[in-house]
C-alpha atoms as a PDB file:
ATOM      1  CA  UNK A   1      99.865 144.615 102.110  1.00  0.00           C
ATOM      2  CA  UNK A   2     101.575 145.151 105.451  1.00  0.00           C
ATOM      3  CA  UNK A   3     102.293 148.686 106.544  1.00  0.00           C
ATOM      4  CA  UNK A   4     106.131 147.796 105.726  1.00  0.00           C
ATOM      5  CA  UNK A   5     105.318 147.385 102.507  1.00  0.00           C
ATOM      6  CA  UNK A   6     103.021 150.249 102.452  1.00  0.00           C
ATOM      7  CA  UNK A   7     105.857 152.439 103.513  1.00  0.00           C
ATOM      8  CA  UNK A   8     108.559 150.826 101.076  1.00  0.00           C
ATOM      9  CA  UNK A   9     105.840 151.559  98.296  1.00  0.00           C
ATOM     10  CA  UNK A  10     105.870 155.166  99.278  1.00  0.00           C
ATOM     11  CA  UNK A  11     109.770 154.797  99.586  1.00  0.00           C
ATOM     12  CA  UNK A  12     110.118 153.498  96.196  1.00  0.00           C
ATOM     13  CA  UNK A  13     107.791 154.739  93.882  1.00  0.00           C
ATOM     14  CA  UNK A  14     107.319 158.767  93.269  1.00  0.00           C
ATOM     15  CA  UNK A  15     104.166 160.385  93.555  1.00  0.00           C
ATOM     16  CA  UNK A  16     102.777 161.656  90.262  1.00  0.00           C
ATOM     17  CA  UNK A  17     103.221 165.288  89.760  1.00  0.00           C
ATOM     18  CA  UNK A  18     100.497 167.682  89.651  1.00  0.00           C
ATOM     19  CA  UNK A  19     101.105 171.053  87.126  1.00  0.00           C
ATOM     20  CA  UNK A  20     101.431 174.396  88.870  1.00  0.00           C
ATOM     21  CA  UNK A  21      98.300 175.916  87.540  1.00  0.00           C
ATOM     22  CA  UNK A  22      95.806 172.655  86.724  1.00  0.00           C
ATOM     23  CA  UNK A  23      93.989 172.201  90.765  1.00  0.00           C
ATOM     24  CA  UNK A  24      93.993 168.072  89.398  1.00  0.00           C
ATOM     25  CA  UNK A  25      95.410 167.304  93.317  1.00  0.00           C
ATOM     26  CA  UNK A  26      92.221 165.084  93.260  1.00  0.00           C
ATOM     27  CA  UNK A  27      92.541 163.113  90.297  1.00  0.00           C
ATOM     28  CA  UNK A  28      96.356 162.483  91.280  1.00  0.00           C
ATOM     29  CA  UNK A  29      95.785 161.518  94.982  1.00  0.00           C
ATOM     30  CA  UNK A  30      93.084 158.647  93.686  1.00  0.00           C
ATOM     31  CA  UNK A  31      95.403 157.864  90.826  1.00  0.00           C
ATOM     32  CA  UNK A  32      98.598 157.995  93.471  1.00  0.00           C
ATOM     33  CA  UNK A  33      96.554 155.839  96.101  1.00  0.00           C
ATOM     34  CA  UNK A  34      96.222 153.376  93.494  1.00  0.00           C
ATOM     35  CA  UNK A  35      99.298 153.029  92.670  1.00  0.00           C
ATOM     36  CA  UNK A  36     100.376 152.052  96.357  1.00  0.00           C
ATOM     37  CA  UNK A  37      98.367 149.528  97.231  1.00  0.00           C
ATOM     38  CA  UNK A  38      99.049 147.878  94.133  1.00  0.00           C
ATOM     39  CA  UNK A  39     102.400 148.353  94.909  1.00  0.00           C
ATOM     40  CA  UNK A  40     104.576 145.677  94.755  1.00  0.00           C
ATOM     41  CA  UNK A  41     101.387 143.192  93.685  1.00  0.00           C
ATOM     42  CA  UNK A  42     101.642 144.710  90.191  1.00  0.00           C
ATOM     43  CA  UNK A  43     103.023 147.860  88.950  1.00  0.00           C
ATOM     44  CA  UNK A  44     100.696 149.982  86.581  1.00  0.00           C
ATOM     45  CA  UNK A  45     103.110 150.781  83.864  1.00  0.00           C
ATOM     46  CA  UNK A  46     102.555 153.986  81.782  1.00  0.00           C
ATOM     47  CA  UNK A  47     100.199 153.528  79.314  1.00  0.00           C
ATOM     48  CA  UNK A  48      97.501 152.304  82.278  1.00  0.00           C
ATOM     49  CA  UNK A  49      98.143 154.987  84.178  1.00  0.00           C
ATOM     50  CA  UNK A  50      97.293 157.519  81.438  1.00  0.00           C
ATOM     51  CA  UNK A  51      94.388 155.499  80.444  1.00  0.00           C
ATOM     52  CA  UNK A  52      93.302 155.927  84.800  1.00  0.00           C
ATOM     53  CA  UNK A  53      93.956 159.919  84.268  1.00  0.00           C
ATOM     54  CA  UNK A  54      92.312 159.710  80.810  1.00  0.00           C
ATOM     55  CA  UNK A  55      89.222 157.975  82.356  1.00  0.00           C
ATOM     56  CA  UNK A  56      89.202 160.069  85.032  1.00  0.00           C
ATOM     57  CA  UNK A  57      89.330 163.416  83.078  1.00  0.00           C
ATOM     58  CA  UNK A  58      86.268 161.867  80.963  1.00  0.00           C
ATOM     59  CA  UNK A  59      84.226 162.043  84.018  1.00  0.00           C
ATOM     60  CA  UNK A  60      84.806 165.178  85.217  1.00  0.00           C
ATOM     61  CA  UNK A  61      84.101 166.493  82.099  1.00  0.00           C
ATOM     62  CA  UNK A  62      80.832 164.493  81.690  1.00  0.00           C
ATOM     63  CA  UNK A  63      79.930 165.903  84.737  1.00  0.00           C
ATOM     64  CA  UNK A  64      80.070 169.401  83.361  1.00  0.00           C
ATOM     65  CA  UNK A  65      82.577 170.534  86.037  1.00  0.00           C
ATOM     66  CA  UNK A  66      86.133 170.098  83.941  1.00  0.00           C
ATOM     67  CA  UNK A  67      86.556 174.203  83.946  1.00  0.00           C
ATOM     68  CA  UNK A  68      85.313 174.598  87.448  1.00  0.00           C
ATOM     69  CA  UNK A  69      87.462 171.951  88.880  1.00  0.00           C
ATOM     70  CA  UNK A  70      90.716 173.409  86.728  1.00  0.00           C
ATOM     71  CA  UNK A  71      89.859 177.584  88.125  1.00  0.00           C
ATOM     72  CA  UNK A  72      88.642 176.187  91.917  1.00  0.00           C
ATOM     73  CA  UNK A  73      89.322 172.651  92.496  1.00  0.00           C
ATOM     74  CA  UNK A  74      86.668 169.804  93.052  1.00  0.00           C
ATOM     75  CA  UNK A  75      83.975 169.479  95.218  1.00  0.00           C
ATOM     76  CA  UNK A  76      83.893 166.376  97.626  1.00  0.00           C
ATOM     77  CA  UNK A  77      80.656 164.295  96.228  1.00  0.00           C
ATOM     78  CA  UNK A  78      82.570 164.536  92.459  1.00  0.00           C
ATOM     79  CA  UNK A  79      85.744 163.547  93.944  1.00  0.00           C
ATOM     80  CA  UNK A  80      84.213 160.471  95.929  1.00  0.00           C
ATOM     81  CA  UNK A  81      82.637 159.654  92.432  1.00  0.00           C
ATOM     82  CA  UNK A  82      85.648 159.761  90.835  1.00  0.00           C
ATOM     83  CA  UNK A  83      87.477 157.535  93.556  1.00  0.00           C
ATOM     84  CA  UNK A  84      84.852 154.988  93.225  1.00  0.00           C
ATOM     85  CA  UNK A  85      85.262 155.420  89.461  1.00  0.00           C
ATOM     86  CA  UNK A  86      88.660 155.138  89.339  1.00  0.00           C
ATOM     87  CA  UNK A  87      89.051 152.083  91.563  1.00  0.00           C
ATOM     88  CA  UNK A  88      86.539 150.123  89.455  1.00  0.00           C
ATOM     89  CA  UNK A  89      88.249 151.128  86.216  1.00  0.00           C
ATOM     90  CA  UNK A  90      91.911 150.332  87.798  1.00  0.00           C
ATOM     91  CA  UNK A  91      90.741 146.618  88.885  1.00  0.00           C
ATOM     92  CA  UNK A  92      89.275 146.297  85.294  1.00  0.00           C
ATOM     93  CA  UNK A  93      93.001 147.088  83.473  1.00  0.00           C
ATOM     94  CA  UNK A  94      94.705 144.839  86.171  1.00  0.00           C
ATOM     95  CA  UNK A  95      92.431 142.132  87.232  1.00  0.00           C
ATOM     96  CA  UNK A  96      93.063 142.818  91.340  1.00  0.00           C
ATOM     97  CA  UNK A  97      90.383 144.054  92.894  1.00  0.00           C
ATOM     98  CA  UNK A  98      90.603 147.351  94.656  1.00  0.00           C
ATOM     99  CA  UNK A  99      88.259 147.863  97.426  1.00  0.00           C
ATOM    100  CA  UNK A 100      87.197 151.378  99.031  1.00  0.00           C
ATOM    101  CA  UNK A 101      86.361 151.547 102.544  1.00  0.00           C
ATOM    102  CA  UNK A 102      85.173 154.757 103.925  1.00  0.00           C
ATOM    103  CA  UNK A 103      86.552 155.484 107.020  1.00  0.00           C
ATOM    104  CA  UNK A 104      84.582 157.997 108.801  1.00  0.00           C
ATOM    105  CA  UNK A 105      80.903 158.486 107.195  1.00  0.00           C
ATOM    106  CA  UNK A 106      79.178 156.092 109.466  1.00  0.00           C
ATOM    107  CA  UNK A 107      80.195 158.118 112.304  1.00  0.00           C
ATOM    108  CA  UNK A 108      77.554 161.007 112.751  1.00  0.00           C
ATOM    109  CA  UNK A 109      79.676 163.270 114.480  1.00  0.00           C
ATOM    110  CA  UNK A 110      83.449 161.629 115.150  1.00  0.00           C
ATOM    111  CA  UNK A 111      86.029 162.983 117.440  1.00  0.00           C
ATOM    112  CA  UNK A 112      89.581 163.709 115.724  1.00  0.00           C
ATOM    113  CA  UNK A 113      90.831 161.097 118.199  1.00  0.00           C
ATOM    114  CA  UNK A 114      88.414 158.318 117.070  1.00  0.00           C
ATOM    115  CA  UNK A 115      89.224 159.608 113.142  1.00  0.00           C
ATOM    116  CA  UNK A 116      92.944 159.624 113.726  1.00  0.00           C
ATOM    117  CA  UNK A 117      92.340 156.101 115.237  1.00  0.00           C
ATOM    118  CA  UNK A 118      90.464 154.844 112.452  1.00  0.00           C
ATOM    119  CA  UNK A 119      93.327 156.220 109.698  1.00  0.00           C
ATOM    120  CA  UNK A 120      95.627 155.342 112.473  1.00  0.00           C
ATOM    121  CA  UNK A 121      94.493 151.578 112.131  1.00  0.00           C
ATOM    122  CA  UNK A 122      94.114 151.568 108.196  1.00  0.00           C
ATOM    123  CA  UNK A 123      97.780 153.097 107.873  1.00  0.00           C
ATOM    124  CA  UNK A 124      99.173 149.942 110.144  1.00  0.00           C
ATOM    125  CA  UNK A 125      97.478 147.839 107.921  1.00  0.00           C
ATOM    126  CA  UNK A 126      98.776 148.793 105.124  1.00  0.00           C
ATOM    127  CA  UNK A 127      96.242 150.464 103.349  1.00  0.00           C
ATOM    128  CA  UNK A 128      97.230 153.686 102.020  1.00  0.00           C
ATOM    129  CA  UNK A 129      94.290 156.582 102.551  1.00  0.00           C
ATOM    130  CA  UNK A 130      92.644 158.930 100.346  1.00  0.00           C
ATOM    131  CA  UNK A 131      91.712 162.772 102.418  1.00  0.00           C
ATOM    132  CA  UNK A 132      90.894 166.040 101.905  1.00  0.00           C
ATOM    133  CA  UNK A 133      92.799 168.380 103.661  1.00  0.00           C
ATOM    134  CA  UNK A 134      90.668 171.662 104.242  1.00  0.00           C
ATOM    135  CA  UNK A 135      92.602 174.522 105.324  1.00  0.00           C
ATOM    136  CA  UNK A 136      96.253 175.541 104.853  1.00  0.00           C
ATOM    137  CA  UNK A 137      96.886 173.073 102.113  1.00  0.00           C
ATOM    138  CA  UNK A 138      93.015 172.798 100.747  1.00  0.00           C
ATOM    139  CA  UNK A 139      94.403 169.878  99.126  1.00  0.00           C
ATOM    140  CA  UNK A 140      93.583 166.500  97.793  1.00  0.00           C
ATOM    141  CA  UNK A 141      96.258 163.934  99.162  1.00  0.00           C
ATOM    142  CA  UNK A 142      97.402 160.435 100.084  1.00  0.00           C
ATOM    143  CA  UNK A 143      98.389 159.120 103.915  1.00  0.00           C
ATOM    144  CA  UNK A 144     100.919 156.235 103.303  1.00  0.00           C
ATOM    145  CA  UNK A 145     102.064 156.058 106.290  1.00  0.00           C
ATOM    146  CA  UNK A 146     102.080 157.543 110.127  1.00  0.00           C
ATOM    147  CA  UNK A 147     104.482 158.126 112.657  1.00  0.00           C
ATOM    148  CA  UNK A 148     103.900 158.879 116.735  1.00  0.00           C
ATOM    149  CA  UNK A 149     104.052 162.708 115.127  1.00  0.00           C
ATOM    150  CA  UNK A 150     103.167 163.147 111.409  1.00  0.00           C
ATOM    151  CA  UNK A 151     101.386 161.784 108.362  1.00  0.00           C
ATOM    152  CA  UNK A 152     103.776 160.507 105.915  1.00  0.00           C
ATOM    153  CA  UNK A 153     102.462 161.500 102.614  1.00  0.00           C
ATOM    154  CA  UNK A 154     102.641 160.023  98.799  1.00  0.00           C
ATOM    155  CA  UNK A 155     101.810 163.475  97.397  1.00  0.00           C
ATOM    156  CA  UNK A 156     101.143 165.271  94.077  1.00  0.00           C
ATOM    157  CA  UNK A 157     101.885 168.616  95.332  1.00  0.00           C
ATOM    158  CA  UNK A 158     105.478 167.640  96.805  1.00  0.00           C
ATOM    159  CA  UNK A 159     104.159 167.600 100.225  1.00  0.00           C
ATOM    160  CA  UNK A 160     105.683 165.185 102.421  1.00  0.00           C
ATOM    161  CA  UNK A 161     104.176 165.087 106.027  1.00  0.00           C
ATOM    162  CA  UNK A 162     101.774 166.980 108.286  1.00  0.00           C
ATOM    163  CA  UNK A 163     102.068 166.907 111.965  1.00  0.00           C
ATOM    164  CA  UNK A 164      99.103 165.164 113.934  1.00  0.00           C
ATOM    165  CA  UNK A 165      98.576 167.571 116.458  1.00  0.00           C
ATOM    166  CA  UNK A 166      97.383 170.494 112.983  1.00  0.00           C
ATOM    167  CA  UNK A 167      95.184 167.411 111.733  1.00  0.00           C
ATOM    168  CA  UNK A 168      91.267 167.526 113.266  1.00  0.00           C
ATOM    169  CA  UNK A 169      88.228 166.861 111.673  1.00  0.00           C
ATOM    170  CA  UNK A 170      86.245 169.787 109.256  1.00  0.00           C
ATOM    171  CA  UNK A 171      83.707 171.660 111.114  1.00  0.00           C
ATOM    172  CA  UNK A 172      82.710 175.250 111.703  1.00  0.00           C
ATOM    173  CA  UNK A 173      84.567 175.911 114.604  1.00  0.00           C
ATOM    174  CA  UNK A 174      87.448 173.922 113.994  1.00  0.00           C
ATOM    175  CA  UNK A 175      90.622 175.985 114.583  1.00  0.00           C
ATOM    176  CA  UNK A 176      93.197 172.697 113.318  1.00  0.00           C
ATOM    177  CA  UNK A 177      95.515 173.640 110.635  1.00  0.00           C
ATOM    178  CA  UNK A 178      94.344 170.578 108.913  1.00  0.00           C
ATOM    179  CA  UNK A 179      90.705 169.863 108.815  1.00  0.00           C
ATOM    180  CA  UNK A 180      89.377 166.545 107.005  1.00  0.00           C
ATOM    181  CA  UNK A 181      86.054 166.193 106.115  1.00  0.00           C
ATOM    182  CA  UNK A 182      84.744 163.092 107.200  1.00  0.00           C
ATOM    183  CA  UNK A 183      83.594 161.990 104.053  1.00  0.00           C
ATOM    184  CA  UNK A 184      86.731 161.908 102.308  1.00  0.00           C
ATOM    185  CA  UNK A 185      88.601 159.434 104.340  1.00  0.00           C
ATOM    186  CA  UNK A 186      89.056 155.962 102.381  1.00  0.00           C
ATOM    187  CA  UNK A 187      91.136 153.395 102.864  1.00  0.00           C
ATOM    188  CA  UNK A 188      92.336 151.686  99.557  1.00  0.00           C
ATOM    189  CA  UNK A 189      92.972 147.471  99.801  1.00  0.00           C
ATOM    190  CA  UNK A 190      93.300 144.907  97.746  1.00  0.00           C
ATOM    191  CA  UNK A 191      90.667 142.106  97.009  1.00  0.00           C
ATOM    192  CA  UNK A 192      90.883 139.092  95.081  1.00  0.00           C
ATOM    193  CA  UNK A 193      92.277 138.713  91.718  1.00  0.00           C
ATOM    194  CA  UNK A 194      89.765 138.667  88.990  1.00  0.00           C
END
């Protein structure tokens, strides 16, 4: 998928729709994610994408942390599981391959210029990116596309860019509006199909 296409995706589908009260922003931005880089490759119609949210409820709740995730949100090692776990179910109903590639966790210590690069880079490609944004938004999102300025965003919550210069990476003294954690940075693609 080129980033044209990427963008037209984002253009031409909408973002599923969190609730007001349900803190699911994680479960949509995987399920969202999805649904752009399959995007125009195959179109997941209705009935596969509640069987994604279905699945993906199922293993929250397996992991004992359905309540906690609706009164506080999810943590970032059940919301990587559930990526990876989503992706794999996803290629399963359509036969295309879905690949994550994490962006940032082989990097000890990266600067926000080398992770803005890296997301940079995956965004031109055309491969739409999963993040975490800590702070003001404490949010679960999708990157579709990015401009000299902003993050375009495909996003549950209605959000529709943030501005570079508030985006740094999570750490203890980080004063950025936007903080990612480093884990949570992964690029969706498309592999072969099955």
């Amino acid at each position: 998928m080129s980033a044209v296409s990427a963008l037209a995706a984002a253009s031409q589908l909408e973002p599923l729709r969190q609730g007001p009260h349900d803190n699911l922003c994680c479960l949509y931005a995987a399920i969202n994610a999805i649904r752009l880089v399959l995007f125009p490759v195959r179109q997941l119609g209705r009935a596969q994408t509640k069987a994604l949210f279905l699945h993906g409820a199922r293993l929250i709740d397996e992991r004992g942390a359905l309540l906690s995730v609706l009164e506080e949100g999810m943590e970032e090692a059940l919301w990587i599981d559930l990526c990876i776990s989503l992706a794999s179910e996803a290629s399963r109903l359509t036969g295309i391959t879905i690949k994550l590639t994490f962006l940032l966790d082989s990097w000890p210590k990266p600067s926000t210029r080398v992770a803005l690069d890296r997301i940079k880079r995956a965004l031109r490609y055309g491969h739409p990116v999963l993040m975490l944004l800590h702070g003001a938004y404490d949010h679960c999102t999708v990157a579709a596309a990015i401009t000299q300025q902003r993050l375009v965003l495909f996003d549950s919550h209605g959000f529709k860019w943030v501005s570079l210069g508030n985006v740094g990476i999570s750490h203890p003294r980080s004063n950025r509006l936007h903080q990612i954690p480093t884990t949570s940075a992964i690029a969706l693609s498309l592999g072969s199909k099955n």
